[in-house]
N, C-alpha and C. Protein backbone atom coordinates (compact mmCIF):
# COMPACT_ATOMS: atom_id res chain seq x y z
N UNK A 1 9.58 26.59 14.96
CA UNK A 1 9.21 25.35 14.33
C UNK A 1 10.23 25.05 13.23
N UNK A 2 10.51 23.89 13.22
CA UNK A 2 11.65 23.47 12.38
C UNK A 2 10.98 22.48 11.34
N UNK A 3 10.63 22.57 10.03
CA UNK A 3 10.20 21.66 9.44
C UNK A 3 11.27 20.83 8.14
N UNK A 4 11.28 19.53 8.27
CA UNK A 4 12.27 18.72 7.06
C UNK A 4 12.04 18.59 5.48
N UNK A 5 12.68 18.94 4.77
CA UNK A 5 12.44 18.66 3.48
C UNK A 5 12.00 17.38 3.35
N UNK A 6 11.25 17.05 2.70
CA UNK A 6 10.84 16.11 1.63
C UNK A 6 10.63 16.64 0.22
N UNK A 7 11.54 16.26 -0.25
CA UNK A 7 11.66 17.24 -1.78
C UNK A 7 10.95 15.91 -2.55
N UNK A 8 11.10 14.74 -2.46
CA UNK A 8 10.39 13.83 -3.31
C UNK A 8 8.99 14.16 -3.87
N UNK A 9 8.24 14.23 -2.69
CA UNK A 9 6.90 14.17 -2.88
C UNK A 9 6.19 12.97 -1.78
N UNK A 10 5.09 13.04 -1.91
CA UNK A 10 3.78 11.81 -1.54
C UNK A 10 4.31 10.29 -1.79
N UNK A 11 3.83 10.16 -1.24
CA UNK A 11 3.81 8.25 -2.07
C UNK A 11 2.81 8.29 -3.34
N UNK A 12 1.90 9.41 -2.83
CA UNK A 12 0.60 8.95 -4.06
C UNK A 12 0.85 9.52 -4.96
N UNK A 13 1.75 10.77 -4.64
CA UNK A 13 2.91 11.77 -6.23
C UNK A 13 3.36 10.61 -6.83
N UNK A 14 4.21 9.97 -6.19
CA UNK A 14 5.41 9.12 -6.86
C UNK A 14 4.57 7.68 -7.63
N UNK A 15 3.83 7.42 -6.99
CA UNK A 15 2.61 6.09 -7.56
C UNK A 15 2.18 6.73 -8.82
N UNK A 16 1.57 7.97 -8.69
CA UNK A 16 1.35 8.79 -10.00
C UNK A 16 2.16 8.61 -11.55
N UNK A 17 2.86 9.38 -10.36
CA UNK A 17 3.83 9.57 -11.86
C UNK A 17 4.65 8.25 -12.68
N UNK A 18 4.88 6.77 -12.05
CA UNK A 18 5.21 5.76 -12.35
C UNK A 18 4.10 5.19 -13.13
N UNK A 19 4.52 4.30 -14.40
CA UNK A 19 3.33 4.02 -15.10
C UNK A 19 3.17 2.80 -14.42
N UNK A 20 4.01 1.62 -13.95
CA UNK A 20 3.79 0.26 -13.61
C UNK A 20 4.08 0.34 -11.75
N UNK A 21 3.70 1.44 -11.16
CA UNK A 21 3.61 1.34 -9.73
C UNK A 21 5.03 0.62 -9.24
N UNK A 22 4.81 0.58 -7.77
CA UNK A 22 6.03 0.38 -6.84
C UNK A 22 6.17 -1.40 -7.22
N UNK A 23 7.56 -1.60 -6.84
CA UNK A 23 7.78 -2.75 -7.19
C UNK A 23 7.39 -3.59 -5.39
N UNK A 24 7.42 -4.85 -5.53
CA UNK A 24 7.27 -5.07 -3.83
C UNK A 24 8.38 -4.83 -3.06
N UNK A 25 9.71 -5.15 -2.95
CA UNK A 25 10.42 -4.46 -2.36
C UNK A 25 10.41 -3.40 -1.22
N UNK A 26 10.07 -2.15 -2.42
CA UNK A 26 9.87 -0.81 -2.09
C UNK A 26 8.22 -0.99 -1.20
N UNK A 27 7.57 -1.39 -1.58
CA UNK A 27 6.34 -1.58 -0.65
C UNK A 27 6.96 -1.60 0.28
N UNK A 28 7.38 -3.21 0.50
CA UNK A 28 7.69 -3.54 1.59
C UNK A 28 8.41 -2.66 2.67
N UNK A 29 9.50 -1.68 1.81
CA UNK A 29 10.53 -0.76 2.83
C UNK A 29 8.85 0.18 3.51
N UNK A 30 8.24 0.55 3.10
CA UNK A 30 6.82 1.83 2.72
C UNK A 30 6.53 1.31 3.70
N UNK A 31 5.91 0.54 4.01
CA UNK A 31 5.08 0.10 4.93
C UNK A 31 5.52 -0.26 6.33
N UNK A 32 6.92 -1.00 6.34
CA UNK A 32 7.98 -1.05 7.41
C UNK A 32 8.23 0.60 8.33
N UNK A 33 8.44 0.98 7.59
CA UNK A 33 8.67 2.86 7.45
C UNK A 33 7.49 3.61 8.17
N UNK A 34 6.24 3.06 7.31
CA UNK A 34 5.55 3.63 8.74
C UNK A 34 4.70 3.53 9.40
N UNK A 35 4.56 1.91 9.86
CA UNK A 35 4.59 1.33 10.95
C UNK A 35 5.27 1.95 11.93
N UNK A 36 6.90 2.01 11.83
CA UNK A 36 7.32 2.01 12.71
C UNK A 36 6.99 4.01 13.17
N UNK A 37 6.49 5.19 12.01
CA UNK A 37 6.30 5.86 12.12
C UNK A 37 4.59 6.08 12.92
N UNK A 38 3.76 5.35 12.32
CA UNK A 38 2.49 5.07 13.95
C UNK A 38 2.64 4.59 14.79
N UNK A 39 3.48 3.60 14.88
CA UNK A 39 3.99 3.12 16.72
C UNK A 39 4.88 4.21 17.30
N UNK A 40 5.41 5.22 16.57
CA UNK A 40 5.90 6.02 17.51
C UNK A 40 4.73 7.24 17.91
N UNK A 41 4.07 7.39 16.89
CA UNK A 41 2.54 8.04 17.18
C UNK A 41 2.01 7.60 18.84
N UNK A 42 1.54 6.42 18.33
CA UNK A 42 0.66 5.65 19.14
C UNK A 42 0.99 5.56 20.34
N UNK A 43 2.51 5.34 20.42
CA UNK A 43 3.09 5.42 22.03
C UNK A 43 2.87 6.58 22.72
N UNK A 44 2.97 8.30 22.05
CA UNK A 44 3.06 9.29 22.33
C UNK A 44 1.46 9.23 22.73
N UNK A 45 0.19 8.27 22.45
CA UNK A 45 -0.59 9.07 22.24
C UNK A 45 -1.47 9.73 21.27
N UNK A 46 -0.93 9.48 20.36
CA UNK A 46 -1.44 10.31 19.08
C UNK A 46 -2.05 9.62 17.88
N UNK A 47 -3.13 9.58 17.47
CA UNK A 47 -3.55 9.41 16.89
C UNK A 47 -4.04 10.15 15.25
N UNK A 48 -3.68 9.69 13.69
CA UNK A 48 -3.49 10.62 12.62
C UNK A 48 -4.60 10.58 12.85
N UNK A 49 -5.46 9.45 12.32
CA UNK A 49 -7.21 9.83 11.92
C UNK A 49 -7.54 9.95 10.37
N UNK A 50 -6.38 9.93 9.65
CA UNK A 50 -6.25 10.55 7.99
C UNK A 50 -4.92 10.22 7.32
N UNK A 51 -4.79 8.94 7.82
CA UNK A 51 -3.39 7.86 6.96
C UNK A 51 -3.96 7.65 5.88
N UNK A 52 -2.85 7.88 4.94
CA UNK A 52 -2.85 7.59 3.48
C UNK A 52 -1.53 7.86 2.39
N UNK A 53 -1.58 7.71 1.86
CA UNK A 53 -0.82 7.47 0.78
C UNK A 53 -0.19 9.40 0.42
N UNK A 54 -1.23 10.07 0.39
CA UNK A 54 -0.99 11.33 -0.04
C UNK A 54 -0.46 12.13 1.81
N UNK A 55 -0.23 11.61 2.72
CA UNK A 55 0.07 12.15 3.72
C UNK A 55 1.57 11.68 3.94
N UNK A 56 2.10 10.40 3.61
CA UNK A 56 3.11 10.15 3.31
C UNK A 56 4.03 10.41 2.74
N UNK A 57 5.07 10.84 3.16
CA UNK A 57 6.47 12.19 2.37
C UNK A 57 7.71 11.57 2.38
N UNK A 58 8.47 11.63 1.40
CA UNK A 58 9.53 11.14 1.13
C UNK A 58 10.81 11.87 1.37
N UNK A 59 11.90 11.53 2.00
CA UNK A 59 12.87 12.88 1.68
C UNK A 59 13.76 12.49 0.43
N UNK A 60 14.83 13.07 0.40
CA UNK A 60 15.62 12.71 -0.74
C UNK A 60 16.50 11.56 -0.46
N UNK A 61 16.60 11.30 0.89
CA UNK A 61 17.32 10.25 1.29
C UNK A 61 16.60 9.00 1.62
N UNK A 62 15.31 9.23 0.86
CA UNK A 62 14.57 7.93 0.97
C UNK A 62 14.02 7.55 2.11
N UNK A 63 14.12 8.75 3.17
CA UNK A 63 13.08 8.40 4.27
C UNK A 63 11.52 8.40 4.34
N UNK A 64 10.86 7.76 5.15
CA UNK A 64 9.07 8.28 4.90
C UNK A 64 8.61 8.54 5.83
N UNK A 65 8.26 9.48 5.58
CA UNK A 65 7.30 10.80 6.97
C UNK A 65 6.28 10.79 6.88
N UNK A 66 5.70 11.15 7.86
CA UNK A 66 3.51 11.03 7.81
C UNK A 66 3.24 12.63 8.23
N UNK A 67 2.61 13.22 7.54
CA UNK A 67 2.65 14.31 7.56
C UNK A 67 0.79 14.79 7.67
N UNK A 68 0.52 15.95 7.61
CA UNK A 68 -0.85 16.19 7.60
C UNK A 68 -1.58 15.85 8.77
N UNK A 69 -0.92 16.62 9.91
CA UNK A 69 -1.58 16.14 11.14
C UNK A 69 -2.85 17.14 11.69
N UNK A 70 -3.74 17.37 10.25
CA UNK A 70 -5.17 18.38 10.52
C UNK A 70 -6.10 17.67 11.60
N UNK A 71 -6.06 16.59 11.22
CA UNK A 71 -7.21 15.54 11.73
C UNK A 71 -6.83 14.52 13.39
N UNK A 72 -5.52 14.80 13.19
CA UNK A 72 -5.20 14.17 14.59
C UNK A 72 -5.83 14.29 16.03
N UNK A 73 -5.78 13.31 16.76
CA UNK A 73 -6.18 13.71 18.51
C UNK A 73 -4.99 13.17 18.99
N UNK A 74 -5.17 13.99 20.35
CA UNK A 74 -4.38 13.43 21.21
C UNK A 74 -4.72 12.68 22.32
N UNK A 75 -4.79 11.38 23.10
CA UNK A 75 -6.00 10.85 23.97
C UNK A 75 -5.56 11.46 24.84
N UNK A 76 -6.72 11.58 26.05
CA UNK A 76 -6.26 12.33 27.43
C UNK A 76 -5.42 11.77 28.50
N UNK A 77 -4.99 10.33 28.43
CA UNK A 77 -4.07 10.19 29.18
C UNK A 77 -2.74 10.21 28.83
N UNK A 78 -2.56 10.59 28.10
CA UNK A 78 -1.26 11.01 27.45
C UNK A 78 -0.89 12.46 26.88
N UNK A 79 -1.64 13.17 26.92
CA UNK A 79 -1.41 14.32 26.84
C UNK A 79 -1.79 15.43 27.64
């Protein structure tokens, strides 16, 4: 198993620790990000079950990962 850094943190770390929250912009990239990270779910099949803010991982290069796949299924015609 090969797992990627996200040295940032959460979205809900980084919301934290900011006193005046994300600007829209950055929403906007957040949400673009992972969309396109549940449609690649969803195609496979897969379902999180437990999207949120604190499952969401940042790397240092400003990517966003969905992470915390305790709660996931997989439907039966696709897997």
């Amino acid at each position: 198993m090969v797992l990627e850094s996200c040295a940032v943190g959460s979205l809900a770390s980084i919301y934290n620790d900011k006193d005046l929250g994300f600007d829209e912009d950055f929403i906007r990239y957040m949400v673009h990000e992972a969309l396109q990270g549940l449609k690649y779910l969803h195609d496979k099949g897969i379902v999180h079950r437990d999207f949120k803010c604190a499952n969401m991982l940042m790397t240092s290069k400003g990517d966003i990962k969905i992470g915390s796949f305790d709660f996931s299924i997989c439907l039966a015609d696709f897997c």
